[in-house]
C-alpha atoms as a PDB file:
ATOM      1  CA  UNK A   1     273.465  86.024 247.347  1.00  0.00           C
ATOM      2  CA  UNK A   2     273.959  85.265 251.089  1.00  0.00           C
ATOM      3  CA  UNK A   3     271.821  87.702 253.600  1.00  0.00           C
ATOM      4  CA  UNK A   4     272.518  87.149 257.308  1.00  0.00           C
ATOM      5  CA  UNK A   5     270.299  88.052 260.465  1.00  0.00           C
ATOM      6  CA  UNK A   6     272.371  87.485 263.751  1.00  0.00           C
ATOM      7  CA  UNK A   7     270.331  87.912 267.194  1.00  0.00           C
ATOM      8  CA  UNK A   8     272.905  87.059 269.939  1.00  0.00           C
ATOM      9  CA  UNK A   9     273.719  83.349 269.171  1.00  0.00           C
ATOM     10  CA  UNK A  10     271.073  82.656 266.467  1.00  0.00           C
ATOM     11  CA  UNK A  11     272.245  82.935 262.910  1.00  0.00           C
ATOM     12  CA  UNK A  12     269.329  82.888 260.024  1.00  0.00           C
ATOM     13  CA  UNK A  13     271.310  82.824 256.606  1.00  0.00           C
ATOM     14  CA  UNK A  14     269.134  83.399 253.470  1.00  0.00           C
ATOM     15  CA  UNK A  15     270.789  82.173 250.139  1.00  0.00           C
ATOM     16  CA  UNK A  16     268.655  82.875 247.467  1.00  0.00           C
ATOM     17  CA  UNK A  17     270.166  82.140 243.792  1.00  0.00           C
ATOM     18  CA  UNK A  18     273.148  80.431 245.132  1.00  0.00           C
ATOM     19  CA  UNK A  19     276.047  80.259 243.311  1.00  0.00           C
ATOM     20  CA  UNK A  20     278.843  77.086 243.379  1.00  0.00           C
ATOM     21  CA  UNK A  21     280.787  79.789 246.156  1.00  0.00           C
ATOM     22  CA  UNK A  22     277.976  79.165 248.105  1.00  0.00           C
ATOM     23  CA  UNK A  23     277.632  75.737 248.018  1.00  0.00           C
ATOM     24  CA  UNK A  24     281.784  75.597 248.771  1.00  0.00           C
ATOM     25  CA  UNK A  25     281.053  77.844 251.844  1.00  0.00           C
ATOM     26  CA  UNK A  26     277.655  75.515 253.206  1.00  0.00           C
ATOM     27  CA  UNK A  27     280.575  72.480 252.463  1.00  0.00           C
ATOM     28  CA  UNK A  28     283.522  74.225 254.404  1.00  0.00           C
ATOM     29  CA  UNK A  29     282.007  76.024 257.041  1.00  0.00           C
ATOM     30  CA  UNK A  30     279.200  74.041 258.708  1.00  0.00           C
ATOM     31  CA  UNK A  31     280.651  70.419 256.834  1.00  0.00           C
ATOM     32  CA  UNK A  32     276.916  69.631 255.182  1.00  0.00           C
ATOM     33  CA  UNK A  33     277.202  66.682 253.306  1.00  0.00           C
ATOM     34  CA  UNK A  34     277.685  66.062 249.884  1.00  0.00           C
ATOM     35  CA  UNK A  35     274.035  64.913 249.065  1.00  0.00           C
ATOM     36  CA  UNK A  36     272.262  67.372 250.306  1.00  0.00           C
ATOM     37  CA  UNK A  37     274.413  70.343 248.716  1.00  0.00           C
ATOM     38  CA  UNK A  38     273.477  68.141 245.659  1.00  0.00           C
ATOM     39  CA  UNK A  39     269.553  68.109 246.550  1.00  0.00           C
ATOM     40  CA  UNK A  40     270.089  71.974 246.856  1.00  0.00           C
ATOM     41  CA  UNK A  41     270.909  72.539 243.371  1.00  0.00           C
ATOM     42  CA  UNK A  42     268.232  70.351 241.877  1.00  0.00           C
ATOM     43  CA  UNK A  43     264.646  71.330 241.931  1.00  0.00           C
ATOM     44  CA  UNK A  44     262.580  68.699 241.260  1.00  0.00           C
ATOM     45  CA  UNK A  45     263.227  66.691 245.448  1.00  0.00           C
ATOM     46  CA  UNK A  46     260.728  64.915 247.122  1.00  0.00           C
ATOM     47  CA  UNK A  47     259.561  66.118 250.851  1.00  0.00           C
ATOM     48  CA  UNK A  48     261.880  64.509 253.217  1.00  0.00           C
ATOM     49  CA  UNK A  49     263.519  65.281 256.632  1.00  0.00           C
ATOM     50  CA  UNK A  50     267.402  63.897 256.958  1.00  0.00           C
ATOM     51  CA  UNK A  51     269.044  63.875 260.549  1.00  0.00           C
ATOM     52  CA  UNK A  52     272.868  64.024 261.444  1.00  0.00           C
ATOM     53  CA  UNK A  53     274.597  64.328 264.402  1.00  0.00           C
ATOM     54  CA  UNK A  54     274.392  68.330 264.193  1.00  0.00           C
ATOM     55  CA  UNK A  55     271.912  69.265 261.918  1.00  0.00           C
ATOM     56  CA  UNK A  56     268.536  68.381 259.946  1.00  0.00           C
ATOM     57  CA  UNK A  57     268.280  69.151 256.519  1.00  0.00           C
ATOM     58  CA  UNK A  58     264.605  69.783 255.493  1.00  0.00           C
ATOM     59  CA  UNK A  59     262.780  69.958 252.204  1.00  0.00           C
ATOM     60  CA  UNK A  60     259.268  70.806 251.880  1.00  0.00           C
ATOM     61  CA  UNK A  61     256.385  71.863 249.469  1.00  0.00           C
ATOM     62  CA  UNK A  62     254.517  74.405 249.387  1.00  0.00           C
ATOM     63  CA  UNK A  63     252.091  75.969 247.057  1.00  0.00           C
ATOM     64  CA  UNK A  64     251.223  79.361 245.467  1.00  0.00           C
ATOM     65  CA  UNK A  65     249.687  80.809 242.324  1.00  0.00           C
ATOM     66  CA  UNK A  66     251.522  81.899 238.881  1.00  0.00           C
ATOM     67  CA  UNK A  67     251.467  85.284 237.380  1.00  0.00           C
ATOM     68  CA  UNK A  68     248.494  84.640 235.734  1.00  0.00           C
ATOM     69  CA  UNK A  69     246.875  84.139 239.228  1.00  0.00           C
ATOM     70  CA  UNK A  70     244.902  80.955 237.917  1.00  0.00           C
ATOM     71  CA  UNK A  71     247.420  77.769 238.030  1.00  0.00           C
ATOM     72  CA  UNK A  72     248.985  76.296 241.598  1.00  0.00           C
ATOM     73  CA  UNK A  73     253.121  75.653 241.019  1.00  0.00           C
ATOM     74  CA  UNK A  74     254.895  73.825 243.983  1.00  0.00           C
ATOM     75  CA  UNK A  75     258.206  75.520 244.538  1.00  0.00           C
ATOM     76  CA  UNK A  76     260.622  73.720 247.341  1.00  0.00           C
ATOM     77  CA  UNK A  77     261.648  74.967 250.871  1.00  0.00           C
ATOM     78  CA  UNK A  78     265.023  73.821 251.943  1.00  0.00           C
ATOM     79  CA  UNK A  79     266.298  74.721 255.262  1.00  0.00           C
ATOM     80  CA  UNK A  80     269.564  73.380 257.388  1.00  0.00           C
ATOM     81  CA  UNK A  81     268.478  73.378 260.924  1.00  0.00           C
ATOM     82  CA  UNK A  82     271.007  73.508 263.769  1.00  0.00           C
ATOM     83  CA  UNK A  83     271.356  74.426 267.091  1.00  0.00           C
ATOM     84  CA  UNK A  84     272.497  77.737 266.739  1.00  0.00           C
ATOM     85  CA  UNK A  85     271.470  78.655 263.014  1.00  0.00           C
ATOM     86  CA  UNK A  86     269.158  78.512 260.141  1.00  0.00           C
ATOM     87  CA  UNK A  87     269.785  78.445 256.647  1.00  0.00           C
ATOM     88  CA  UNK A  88     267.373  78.549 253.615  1.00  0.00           C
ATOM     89  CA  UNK A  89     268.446  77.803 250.649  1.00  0.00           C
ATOM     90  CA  UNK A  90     267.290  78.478 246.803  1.00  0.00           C
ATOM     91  CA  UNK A  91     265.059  80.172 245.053  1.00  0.00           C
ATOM     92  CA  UNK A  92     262.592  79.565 247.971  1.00  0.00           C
ATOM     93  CA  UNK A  93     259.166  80.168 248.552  1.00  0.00           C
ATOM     94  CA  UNK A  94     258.215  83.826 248.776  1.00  0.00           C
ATOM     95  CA  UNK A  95     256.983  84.007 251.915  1.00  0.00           C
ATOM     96  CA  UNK A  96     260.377  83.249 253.634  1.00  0.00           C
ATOM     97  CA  UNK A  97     261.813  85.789 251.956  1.00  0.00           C
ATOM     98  CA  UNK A  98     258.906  88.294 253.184  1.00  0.00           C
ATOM     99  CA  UNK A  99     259.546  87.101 256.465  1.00  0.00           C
ATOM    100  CA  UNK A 100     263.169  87.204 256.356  1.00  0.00           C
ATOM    101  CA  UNK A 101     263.036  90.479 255.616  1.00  0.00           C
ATOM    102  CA  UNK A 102     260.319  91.762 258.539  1.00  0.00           C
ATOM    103  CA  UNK A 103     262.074  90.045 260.755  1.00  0.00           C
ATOM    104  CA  UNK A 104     265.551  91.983 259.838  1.00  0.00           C
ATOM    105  CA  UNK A 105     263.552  95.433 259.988  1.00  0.00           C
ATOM    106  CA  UNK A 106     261.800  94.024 263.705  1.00  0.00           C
ATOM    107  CA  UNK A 107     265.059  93.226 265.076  1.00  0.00           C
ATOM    108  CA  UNK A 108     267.001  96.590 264.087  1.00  0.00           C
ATOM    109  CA  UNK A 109     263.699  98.443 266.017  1.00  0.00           C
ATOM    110  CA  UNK A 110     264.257  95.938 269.338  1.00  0.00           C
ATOM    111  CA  UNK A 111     260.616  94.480 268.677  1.00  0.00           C
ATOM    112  CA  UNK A 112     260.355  91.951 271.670  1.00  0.00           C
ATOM    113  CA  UNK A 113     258.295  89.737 270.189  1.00  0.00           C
ATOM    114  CA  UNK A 114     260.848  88.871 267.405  1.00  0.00           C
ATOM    115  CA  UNK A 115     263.303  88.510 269.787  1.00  0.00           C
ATOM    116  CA  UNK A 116     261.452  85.971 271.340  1.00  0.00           C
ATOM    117  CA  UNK A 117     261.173  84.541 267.562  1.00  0.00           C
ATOM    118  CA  UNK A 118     265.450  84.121 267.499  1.00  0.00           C
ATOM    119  CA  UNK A 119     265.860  83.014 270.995  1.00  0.00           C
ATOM    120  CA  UNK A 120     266.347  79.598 269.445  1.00  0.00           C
ATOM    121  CA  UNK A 121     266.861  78.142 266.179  1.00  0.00           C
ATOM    122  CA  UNK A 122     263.727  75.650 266.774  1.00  0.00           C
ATOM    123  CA  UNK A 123     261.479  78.578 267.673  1.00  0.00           C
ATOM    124  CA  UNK A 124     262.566  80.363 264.075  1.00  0.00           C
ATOM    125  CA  UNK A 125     262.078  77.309 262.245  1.00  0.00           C
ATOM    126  CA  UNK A 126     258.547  76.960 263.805  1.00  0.00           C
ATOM    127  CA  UNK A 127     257.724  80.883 262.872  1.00  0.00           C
ATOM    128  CA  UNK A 128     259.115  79.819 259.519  1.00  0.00           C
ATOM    129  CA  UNK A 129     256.853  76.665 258.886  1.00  0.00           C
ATOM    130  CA  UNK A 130     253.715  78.683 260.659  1.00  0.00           C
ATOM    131  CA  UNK A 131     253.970  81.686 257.873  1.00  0.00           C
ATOM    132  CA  UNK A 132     254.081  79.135 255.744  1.00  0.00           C
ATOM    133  CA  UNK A 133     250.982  77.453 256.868  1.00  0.00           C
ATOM    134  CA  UNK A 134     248.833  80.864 256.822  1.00  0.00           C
ATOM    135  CA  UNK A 135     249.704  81.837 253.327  1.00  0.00           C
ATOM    136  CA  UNK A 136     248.868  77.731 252.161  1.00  0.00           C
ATOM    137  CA  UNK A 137     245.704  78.437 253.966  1.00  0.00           C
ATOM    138  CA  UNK A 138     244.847  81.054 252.245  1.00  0.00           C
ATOM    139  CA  UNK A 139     245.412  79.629 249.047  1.00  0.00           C
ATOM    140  CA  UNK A 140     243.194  76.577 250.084  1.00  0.00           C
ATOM    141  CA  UNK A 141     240.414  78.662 251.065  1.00  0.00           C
ATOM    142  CA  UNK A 142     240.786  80.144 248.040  1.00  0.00           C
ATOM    143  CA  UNK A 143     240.055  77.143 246.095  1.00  0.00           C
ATOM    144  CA  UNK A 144     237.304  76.088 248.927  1.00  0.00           C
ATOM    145  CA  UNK A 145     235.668  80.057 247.398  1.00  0.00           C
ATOM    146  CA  UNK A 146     236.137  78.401 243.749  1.00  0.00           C
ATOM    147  CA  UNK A 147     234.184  75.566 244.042  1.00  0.00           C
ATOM    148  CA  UNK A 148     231.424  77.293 245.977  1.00  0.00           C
ATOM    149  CA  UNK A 149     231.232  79.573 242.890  1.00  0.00           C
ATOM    150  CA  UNK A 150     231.088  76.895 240.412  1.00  0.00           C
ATOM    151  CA  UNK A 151     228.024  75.352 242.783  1.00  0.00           C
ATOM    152  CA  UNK A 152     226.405  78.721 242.112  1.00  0.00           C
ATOM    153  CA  UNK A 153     226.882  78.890 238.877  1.00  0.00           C
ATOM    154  CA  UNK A 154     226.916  75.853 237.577  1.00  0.00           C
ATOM    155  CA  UNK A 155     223.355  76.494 236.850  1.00  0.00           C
ATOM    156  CA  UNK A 156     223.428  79.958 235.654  1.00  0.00           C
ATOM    157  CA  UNK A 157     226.544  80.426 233.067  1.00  0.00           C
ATOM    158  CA  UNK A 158     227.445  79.032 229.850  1.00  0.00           C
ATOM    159  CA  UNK A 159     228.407  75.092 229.276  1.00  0.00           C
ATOM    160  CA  UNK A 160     232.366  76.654 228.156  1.00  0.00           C
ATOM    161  CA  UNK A 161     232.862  78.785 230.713  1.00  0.00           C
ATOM    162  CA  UNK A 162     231.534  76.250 233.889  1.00  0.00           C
ATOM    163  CA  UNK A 163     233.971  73.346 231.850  1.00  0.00           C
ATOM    164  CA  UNK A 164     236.856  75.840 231.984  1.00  0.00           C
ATOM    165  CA  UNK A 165     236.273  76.269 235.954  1.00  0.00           C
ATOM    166  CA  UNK A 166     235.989  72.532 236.852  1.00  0.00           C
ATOM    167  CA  UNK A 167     239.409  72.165 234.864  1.00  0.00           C
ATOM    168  CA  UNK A 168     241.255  74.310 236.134  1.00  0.00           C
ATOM    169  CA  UNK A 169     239.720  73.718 239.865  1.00  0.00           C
ATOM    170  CA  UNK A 170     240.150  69.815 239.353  1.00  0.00           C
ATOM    171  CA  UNK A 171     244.105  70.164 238.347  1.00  0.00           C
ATOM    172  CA  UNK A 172     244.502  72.296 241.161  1.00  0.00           C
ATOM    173  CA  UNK A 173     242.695  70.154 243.811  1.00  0.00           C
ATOM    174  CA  UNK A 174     244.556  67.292 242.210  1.00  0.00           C
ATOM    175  CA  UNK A 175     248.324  69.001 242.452  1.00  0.00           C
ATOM    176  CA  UNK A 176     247.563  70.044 246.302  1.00  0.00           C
ATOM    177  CA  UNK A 177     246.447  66.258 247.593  1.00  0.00           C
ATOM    178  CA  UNK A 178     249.443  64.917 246.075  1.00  0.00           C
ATOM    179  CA  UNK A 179     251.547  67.703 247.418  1.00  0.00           C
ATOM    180  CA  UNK A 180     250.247  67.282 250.782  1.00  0.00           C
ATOM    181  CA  UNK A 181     250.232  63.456 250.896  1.00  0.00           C
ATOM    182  CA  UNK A 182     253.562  62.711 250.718  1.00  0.00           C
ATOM    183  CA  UNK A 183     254.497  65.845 253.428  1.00  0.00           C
ATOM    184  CA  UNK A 184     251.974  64.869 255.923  1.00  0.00           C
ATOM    185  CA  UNK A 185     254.471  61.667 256.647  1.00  0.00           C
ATOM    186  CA  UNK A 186     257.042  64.631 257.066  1.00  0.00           C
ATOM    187  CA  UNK A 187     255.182  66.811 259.743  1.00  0.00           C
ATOM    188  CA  UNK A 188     254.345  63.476 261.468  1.00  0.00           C
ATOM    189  CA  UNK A 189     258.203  62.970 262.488  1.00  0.00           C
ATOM    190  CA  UNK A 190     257.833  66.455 264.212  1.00  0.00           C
ATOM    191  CA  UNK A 191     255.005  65.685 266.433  1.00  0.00           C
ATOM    192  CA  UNK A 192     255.372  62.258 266.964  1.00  0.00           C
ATOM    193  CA  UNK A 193     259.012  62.896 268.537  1.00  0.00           C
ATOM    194  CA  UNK A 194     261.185  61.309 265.885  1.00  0.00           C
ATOM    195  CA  UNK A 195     262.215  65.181 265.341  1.00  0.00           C
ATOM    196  CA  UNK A 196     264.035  66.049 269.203  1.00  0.00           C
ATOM    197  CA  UNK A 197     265.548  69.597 268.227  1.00  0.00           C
ATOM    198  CA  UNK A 198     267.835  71.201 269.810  1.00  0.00           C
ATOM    199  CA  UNK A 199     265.956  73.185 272.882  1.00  0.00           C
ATOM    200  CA  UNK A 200     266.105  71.702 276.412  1.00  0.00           C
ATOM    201  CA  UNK A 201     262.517  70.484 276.521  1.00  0.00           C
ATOM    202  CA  UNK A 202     263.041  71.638 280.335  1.00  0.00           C
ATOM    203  CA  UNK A 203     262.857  75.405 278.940  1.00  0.00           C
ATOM    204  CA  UNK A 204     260.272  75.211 275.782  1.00  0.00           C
ATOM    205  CA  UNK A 205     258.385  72.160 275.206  1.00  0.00           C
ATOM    206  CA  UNK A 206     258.489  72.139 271.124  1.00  0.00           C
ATOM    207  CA  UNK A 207     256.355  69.143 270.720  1.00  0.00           C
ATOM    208  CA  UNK A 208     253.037  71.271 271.242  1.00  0.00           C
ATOM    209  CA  UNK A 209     254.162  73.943 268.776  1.00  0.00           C
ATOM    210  CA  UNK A 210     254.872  71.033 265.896  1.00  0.00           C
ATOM    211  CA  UNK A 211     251.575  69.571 266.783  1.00  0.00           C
ATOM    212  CA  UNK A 212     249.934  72.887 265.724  1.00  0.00           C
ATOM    213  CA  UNK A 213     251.909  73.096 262.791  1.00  0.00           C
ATOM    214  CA  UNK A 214     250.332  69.120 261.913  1.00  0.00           C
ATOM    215  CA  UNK A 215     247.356  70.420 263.049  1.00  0.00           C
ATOM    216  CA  UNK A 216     246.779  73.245 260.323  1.00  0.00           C
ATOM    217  CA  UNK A 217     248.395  70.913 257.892  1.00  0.00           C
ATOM    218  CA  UNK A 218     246.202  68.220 258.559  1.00  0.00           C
ATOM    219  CA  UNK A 219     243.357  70.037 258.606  1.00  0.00           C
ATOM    220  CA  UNK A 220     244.142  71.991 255.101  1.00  0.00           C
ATOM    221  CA  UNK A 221     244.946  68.479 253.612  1.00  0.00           C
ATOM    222  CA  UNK A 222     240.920  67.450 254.969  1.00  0.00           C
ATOM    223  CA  UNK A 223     239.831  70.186 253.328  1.00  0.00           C
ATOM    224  CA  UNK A 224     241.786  69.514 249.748  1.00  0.00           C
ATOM    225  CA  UNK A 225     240.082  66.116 249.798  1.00  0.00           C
ATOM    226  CA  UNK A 226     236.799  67.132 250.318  1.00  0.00           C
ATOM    227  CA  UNK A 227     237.070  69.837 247.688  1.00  0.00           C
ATOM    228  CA  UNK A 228     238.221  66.926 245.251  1.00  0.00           C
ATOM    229  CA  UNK A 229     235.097  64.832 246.094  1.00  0.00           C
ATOM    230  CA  UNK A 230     233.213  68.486 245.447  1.00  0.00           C
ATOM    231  CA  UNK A 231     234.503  69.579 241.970  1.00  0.00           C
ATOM    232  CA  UNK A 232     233.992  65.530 240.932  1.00  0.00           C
ATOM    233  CA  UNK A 233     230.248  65.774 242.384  1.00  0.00           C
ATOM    234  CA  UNK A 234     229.550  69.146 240.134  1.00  0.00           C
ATOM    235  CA  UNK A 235     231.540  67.527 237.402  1.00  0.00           C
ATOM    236  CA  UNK A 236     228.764  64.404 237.198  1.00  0.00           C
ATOM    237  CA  UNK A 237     225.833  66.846 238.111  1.00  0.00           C
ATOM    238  CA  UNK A 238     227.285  69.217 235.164  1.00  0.00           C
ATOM    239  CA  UNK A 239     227.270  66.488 232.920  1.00  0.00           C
ATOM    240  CA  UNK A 240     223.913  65.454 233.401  1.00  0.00           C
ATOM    241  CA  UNK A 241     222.887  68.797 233.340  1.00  0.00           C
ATOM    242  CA  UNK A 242     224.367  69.147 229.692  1.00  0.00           C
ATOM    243  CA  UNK A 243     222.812  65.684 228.505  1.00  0.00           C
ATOM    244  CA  UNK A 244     219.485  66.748 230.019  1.00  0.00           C
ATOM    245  CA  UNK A 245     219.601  69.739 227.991  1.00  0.00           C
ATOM    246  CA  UNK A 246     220.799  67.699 224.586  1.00  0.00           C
ATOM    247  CA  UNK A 247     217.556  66.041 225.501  1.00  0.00           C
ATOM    248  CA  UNK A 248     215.380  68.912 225.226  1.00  0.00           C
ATOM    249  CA  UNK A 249     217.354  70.021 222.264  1.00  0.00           C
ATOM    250  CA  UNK A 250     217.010  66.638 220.427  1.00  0.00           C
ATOM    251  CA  UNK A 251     213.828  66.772 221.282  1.00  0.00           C
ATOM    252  CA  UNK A 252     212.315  69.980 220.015  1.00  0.00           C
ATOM    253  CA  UNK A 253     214.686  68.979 216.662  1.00  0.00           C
ATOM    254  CA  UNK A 254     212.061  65.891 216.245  1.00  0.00           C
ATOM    255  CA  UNK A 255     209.255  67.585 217.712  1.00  0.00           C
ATOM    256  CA  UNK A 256     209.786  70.075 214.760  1.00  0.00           C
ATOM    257  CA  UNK A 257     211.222  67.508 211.888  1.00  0.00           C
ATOM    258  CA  UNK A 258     207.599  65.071 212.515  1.00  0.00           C
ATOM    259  CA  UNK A 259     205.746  68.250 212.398  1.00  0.00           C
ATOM    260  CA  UNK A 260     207.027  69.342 209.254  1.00  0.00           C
ATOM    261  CA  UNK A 261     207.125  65.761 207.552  1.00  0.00           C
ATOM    262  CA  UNK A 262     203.546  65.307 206.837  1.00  0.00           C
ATOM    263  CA  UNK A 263     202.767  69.066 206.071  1.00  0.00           C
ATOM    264  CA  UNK A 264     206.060  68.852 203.150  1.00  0.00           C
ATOM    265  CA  UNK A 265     204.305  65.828 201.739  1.00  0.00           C
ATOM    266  CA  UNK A 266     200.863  67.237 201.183  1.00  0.00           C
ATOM    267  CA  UNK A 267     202.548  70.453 199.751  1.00  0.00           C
ATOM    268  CA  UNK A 268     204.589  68.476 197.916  1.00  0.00           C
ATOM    269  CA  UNK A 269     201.302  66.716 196.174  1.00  0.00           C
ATOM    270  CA  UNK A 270     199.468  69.695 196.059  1.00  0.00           C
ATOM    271  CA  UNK A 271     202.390  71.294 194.272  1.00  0.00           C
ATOM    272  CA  UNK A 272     202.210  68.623 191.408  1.00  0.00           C
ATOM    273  CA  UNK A 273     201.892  69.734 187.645  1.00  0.00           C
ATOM    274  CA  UNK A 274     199.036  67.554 187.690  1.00  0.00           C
ATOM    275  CA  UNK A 275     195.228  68.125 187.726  1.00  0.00           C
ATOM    276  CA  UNK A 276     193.690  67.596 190.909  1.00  0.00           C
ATOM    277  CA  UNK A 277     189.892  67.533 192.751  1.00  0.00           C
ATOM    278  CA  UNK A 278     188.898  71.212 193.365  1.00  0.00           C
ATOM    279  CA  UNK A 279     192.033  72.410 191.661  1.00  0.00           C
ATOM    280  CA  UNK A 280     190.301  75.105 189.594  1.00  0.00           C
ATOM    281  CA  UNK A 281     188.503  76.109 193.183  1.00  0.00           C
ATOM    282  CA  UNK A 282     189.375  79.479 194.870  1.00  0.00           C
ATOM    283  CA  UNK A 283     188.800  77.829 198.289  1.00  0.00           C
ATOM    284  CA  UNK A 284     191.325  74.750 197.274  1.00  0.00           C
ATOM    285  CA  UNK A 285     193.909  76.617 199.162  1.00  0.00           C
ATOM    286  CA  UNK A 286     192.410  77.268 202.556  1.00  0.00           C
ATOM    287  CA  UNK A 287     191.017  73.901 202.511  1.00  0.00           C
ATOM    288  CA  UNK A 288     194.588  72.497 202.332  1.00  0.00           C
ATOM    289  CA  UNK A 289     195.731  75.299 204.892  1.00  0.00           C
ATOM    290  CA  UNK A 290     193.307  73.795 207.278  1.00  0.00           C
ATOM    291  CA  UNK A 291     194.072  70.193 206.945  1.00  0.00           C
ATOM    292  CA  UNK A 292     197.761  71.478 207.300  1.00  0.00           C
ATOM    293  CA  UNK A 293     196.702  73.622 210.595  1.00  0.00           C
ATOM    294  CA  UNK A 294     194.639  70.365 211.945  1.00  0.00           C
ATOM    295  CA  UNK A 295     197.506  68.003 211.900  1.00  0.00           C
ATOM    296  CA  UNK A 296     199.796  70.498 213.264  1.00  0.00           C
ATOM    297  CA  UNK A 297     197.149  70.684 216.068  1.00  0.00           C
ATOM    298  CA  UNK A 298     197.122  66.834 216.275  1.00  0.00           C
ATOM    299  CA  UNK A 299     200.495  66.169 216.289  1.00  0.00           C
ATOM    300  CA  UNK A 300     201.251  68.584 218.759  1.00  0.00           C
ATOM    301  CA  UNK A 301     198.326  67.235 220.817  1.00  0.00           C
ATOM    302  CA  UNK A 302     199.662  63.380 220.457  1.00  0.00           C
ATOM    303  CA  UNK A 303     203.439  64.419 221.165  1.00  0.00           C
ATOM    304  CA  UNK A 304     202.127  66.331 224.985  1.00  0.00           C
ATOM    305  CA  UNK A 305     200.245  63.493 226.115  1.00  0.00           C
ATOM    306  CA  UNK A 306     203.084  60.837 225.106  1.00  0.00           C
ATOM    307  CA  UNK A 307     205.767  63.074 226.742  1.00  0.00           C
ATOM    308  CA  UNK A 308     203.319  64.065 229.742  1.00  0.00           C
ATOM    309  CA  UNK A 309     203.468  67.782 229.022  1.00  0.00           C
END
């Protein structure tokens, strides 16, 4: 399904589900080569920028939570960039769709500002990559908010549910660095001038708006890092937190098993079918009660002052 938005000479096509129509029509009409009609259908591309004579083709990554609002999937941005159109293509990210569609319902009610958005296909495609940015950073923060929970309760819940947390944080943290990585080479080209456009630098200087863009990217891809060194620091301190506590559990378990030891062998005498001293005496029995009670005391006395307790 092709939708169009056309603002005097700026052209934004979104093609979302294309069919092989729509890959004959990108071929015929604006003469996009072969390989990147071919990177269109696949799904599975890695972040790159290509250049022609008349066009860029750009794919990017960019994250965002399943249905079950708990994993991070990766789902692929790829946009044809020329000097008087735009064209995303696929089953995109949803925030280009979102904006797609604002920016339809802005223009038919002459908001100004939009305008301003279509006076050039580089100032879309900045717009474009800039939603895209907020809605990543909010998913980062998001994960930032996740790891400062599991600091606070790392020492408050329940060893499954904390183990559950790190997890899933850790594979998330993990899929965003390597995400990033590879794309940070990508936003480099814009900023660095590899990328010229197509905007007489005499009328818009692009080169500070792509340096924001880097700017949020680099600093979201700071902040992914640093949450990975977090979630491994809480994953060590969570682990010795759960061997100190085996500790205490092994050690009340012996505590209570050399206790018990000496008090199940002098029952165990006692309870002989044998004749014993004072056996026939009614006080035999609390005098063996109070041996039993004075090396319970004894023990327990000997076990504090080895353990320093």
């Amino acid at each position: 399904m092709i939708e169009t938005i056309q603002y005097r000479s700026i052209r934004w096509l979104d093609i979302t589900n294309p069919s092989e129509d729509d890959y004959r029509l990108l071929l015929e009409e604006y003469n996009f080569h072969p390989l990147d009609i071919e990177d269109c259908r696949g799904t599975t591309q890695r972040p790159k920028i290509d250049e022609y004579d008349d066009y860029y083709f750009l794919i990017l990554h960019f994250p965002y939570f399943d249905k079950g609002n708990k994993f991070i999937r990766i789902r692929e941005v790829k946009i044809f960039w020329g000097k008087d159109y735009i064209i995303t293509v696929g089953k995109a990210h949803w925030v280009v769709k979102k904006f797609f569609d604002e920016i339809q319902e802005d223009l038919q009610e002459g908001d100004e500002e939009t305008q301003e958005m279509m006076a050039t296909s580089d100032q879309l495609l900045y717009h474009i990559l800039n939603r895209l940015m907020l809605e990543t950073n909010t998913l980062v923060q998001r994960v930032g908010a996740e790891v400062d929970l599991i600091n606070y309760d790392i020492f408050n819940k329940r060893a499954r549910s904390i183990i559950e947390q790190i997890s899933v944080t850790r594979r998330n943290t993990i899929l965003l660095n390597t995400t990033f990585k590879p794309q940070l080479r990508v936003l480099h080209m814009f900023e660095s001038g590899g990328i010229k456009g197509f905007v007489d630098p005499e009328l818009i200087d692009m080169e500070d708006y792509w340096g924001n863009i880097l700017d949020q990217y680099q600093k979201m891809f700071d902040s992914i890092e640093d949450f990975g060194e977090l979630i491994e620091g809480l994953s060590q301190t969570f682990d010795s937190l759960l061997t100190n506590r085996t500790n205490d559990i092994m050690r009340v378990l012996t505590y209570f098993s050399t206790i018990m030891l000496p008090l199940t062998v002098v029952a165990s005498l006692f309870g002989m079918n044998v004749d014993f001293p004072f056996v026939t005496s009614t006080t035999a029995f609390w005098v063996i009660v109070g041996v039993m009670a004075a090396m319970i005391v004894a023990l327990v006395f000997f076990f504090r002052k080895m353990t320093g307790r």
